[in-house]
C-alpha atoms as a PDB file:
ATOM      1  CA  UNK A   1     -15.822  10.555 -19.376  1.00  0.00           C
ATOM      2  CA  UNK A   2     -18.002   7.574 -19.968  1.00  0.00           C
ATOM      3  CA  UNK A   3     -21.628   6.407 -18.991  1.00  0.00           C
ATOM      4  CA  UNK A   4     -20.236   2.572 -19.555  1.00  0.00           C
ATOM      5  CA  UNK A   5     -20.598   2.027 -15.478  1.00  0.00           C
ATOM      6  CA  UNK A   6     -21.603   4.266 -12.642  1.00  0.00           C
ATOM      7  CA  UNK A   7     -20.156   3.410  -9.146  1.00  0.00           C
ATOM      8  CA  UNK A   8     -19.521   5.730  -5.878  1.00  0.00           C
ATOM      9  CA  UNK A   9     -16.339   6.457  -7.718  1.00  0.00           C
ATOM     10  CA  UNK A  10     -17.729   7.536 -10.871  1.00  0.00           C
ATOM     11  CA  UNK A  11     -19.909   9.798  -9.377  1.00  0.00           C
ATOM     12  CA  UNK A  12     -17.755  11.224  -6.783  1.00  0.00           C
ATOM     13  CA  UNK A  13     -15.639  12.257 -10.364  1.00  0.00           C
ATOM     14  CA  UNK A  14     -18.392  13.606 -12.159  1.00  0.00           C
ATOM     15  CA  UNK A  15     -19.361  15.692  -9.003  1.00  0.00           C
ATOM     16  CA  UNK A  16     -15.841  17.249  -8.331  1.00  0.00           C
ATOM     17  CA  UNK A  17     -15.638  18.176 -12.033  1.00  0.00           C
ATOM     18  CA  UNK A  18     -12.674  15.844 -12.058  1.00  0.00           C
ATOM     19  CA  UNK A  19     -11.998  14.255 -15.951  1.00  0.00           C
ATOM     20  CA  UNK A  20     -11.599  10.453 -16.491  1.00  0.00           C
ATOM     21  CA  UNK A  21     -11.459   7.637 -18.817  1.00  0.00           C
ATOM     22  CA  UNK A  22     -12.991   3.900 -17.931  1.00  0.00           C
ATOM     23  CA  UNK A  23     -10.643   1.303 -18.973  1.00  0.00           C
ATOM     24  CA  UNK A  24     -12.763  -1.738 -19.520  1.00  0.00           C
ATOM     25  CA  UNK A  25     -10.996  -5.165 -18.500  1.00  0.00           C
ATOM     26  CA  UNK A  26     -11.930  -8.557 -19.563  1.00  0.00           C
ATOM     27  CA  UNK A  27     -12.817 -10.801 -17.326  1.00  0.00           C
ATOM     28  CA  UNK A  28     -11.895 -14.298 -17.472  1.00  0.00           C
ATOM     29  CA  UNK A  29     -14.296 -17.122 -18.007  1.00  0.00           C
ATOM     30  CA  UNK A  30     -14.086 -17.411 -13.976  1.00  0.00           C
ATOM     31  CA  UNK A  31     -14.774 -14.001 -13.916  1.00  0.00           C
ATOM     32  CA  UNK A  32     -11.489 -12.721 -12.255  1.00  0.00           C
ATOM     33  CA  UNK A  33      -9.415  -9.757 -14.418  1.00  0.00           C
ATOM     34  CA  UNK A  34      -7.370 -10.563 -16.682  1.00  0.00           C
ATOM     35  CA  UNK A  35      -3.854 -10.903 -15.732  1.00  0.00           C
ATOM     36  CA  UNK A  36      -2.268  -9.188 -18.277  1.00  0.00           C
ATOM     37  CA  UNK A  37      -3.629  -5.817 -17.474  1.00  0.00           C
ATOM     38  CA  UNK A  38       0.341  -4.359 -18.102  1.00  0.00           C
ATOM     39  CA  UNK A  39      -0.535  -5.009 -21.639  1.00  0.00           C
ATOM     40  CA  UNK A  40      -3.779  -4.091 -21.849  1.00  0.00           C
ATOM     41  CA  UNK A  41      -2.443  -0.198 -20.093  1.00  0.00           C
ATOM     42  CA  UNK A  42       0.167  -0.318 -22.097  1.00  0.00           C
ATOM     43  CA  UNK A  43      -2.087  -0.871 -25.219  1.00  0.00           C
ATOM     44  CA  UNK A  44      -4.052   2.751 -24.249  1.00  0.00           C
ATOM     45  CA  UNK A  45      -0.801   4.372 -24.012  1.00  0.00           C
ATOM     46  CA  UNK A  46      -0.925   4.060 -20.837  1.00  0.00           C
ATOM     47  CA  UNK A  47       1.850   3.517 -17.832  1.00  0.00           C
ATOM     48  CA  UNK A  48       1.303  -0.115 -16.591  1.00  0.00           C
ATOM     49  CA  UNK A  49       3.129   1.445 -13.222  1.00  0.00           C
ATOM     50  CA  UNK A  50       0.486   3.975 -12.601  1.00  0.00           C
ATOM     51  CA  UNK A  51      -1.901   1.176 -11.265  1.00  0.00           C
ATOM     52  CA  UNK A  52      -2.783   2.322  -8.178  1.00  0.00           C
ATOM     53  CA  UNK A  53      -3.381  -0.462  -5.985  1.00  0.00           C
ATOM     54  CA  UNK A  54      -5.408  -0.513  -3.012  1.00  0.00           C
ATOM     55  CA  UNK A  55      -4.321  -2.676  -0.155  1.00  0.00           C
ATOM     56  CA  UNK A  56      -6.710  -3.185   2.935  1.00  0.00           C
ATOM     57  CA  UNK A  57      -5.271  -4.081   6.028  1.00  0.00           C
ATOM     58  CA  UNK A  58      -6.899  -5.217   9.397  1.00  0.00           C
ATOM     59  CA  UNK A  59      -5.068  -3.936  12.485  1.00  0.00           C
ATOM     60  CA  UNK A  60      -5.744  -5.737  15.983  1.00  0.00           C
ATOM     61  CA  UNK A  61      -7.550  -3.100  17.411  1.00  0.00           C
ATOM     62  CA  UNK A  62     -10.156  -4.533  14.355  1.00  0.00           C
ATOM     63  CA  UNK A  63      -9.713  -0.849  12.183  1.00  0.00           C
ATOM     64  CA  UNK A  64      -8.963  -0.946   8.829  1.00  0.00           C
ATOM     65  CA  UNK A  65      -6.685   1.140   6.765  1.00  0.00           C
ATOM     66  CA  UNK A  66      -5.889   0.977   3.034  1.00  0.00           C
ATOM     67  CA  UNK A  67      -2.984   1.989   1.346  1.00  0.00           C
ATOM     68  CA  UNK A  68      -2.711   3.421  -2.019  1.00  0.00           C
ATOM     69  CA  UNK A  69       0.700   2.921  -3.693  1.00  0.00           C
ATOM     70  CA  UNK A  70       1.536   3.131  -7.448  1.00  0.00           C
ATOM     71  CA  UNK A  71       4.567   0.613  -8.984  1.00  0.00           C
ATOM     72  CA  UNK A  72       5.677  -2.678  -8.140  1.00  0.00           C
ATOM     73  CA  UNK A  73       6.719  -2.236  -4.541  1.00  0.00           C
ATOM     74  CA  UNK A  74       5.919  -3.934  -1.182  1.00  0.00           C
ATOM     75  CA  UNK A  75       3.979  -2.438   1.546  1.00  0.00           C
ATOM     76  CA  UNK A  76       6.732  -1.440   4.418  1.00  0.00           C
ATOM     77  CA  UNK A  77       5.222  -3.759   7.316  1.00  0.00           C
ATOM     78  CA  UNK A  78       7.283  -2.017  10.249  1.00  0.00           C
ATOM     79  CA  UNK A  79       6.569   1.782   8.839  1.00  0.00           C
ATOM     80  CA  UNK A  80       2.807   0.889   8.774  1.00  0.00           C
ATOM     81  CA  UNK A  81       2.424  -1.131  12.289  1.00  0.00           C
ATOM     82  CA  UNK A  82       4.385   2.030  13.640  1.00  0.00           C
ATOM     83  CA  UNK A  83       2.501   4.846  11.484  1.00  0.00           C
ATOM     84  CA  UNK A  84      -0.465   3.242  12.724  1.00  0.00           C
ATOM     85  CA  UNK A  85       0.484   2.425  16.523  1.00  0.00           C
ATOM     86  CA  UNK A  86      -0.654  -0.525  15.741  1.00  0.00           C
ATOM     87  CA  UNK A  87       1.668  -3.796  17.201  1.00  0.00           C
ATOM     88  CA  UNK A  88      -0.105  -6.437  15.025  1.00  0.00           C
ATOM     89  CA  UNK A  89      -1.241  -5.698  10.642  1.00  0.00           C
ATOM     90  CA  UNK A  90      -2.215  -7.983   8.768  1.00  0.00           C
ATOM     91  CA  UNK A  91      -3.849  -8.229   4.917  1.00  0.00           C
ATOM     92  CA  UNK A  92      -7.239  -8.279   5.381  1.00  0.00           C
ATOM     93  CA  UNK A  93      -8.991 -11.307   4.099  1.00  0.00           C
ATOM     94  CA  UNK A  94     -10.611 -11.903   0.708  1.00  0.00           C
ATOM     95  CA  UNK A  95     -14.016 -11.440   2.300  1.00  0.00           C
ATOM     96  CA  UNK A  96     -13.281  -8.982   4.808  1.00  0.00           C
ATOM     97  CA  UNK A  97     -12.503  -6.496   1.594  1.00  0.00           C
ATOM     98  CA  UNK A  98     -15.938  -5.671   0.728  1.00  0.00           C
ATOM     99  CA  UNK A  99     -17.084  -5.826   4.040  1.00  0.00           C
ATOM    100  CA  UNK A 100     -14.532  -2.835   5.234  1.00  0.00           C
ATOM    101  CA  UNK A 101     -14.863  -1.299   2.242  1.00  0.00           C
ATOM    102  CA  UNK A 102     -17.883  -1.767   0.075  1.00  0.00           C
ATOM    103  CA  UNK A 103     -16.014  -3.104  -3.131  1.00  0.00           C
ATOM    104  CA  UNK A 104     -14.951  -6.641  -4.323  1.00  0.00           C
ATOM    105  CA  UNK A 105     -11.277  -7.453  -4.341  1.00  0.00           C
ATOM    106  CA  UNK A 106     -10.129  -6.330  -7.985  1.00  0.00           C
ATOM    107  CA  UNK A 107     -12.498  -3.345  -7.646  1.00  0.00           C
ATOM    108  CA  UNK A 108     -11.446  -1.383  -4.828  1.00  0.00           C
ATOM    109  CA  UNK A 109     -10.556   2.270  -5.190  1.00  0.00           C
ATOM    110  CA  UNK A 110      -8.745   4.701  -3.207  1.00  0.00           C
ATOM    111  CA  UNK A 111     -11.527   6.986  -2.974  1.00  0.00           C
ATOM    112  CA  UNK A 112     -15.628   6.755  -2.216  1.00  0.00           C
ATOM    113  CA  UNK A 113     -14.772   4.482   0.902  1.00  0.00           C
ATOM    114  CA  UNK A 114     -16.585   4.374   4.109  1.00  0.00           C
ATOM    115  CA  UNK A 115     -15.640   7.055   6.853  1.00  0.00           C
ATOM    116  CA  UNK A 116     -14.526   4.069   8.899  1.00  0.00           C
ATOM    117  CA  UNK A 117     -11.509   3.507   6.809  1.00  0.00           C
ATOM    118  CA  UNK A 118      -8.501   4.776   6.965  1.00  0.00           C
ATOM    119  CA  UNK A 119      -6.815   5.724   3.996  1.00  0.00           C
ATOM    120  CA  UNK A 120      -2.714   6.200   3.341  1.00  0.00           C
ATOM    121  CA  UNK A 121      -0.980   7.649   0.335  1.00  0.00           C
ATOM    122  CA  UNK A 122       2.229   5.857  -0.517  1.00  0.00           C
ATOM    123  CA  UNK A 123       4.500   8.870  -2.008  1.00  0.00           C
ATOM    124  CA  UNK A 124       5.009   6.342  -5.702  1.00  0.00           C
ATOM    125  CA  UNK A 125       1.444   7.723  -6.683  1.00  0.00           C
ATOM    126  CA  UNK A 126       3.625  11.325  -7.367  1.00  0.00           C
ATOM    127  CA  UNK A 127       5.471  10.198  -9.657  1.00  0.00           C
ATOM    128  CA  UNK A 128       3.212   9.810 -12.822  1.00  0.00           C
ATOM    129  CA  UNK A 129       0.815  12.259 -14.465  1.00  0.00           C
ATOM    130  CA  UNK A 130      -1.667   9.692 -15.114  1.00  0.00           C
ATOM    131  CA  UNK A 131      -3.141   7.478 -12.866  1.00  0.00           C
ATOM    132  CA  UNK A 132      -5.163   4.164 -12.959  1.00  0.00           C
ATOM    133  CA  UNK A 133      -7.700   3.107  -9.826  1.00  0.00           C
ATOM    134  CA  UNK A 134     -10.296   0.721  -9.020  1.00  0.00           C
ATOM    135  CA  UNK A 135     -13.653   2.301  -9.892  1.00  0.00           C
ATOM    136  CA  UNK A 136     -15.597   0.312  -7.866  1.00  0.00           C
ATOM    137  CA  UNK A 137     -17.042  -2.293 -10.815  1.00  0.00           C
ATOM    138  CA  UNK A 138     -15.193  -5.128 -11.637  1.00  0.00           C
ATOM    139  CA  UNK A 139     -14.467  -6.005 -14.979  1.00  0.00           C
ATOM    140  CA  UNK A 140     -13.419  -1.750 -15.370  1.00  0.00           C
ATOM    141  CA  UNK A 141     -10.089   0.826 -14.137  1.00  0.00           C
ATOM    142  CA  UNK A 142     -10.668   4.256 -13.838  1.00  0.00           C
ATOM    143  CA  UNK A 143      -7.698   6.323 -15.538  1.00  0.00           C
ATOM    144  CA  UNK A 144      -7.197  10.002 -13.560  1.00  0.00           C
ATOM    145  CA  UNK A 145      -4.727  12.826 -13.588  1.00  0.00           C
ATOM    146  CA  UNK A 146      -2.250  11.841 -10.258  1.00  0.00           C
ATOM    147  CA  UNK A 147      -2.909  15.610  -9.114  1.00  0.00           C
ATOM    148  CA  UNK A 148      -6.429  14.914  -9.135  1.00  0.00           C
ATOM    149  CA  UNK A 149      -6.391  11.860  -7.447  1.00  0.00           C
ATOM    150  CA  UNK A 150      -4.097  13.530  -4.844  1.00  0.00           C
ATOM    151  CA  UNK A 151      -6.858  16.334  -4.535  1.00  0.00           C
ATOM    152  CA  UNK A 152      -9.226  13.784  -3.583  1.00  0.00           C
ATOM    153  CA  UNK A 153      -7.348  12.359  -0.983  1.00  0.00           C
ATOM    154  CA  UNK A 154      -6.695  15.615   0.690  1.00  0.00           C
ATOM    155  CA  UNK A 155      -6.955  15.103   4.689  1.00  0.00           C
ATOM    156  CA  UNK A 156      -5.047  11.203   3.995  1.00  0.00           C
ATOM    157  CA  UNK A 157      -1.599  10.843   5.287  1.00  0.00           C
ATOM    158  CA  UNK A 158       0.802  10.815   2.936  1.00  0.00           C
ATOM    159  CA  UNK A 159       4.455   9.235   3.258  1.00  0.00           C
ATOM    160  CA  UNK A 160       6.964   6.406   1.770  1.00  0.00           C
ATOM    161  CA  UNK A 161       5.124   3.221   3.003  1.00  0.00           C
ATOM    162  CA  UNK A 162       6.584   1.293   0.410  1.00  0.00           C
ATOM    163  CA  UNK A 163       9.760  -0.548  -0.517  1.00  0.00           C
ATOM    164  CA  UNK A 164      10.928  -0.897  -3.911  1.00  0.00           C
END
């Protein structure tokens, strides 16, 4: 564990006993991640797959929902809209992100969100032992057991939303 940042995430870790590492990224001089995080995971020994990205969408109806998936594959439109009951899903927009969810884009976990959010489980995030998420800061990844991550998304529906 590390005292480098504290966030909602960070905190929600250290009170559920759960272990972690923060990866720090580099920002660019714009002060957007680097884009060669693969490396930089793979550098740590780490799985550049097991980023766990969190995708916010914006349903009609105004809701949000995001979607956790590990791996390189594409959000399932028609599995969503009709998981959902929702006709129309789109991505929300850049600045809608920390509005729904209280994070910048680049920084947005899978966990510590607001009630209002609704949060899916793409199946991919079973298949590796370690995990990496948002942790709330940007500029810094949060690396997790996937079990543990799982445990904290208890309650979130969990299915193959994604196509490979």
């Amino acid at each position: 564990m590390s005292d480098v940042i504290q966030s909602p995430v960070t905190q929600l870790l250290q009170q559920q006993a759960i272990p972690f590492d923060v990866i720090e990224i580099p920002l660019s001089e714009d002060k957007k991640p680097i884009r060669s995080l693969e490396e930089l995971l793979s550098s740590k020994g780490l799985n550049p797959n097991a980023v766990v990205r969190s995708v916010v969408f914006k349903a009609d109806s105004g809701s949000y929902t995001l979607l956790a998936a590990a791996g390189g594959g594409r959000a399932d439109w028609g599995i969503l809209r009709k998981h959902l009951n929702e006709r129309k899903l789109r991505m929300a927009e850049y600045d809608e992100v920390p509005e729904a969810t209280g994070y910048v884009v680049g920084a947005v976990p899978p966990v510590a969100l607001p009630e209002t959010v609704l949060v899916l489980v793409d199946k991919s995030v079973r298949q590796y032992e370690t995990v990496v998420i948002g942790s709330g800061v940007l500029g810094y990844a949060i690396a997790l057991k996937a079990l543990d991550l799982l445990a904290l998304l208890r309650g979130s529906d969990e299915s193959e939303f994604v196509k490979v």
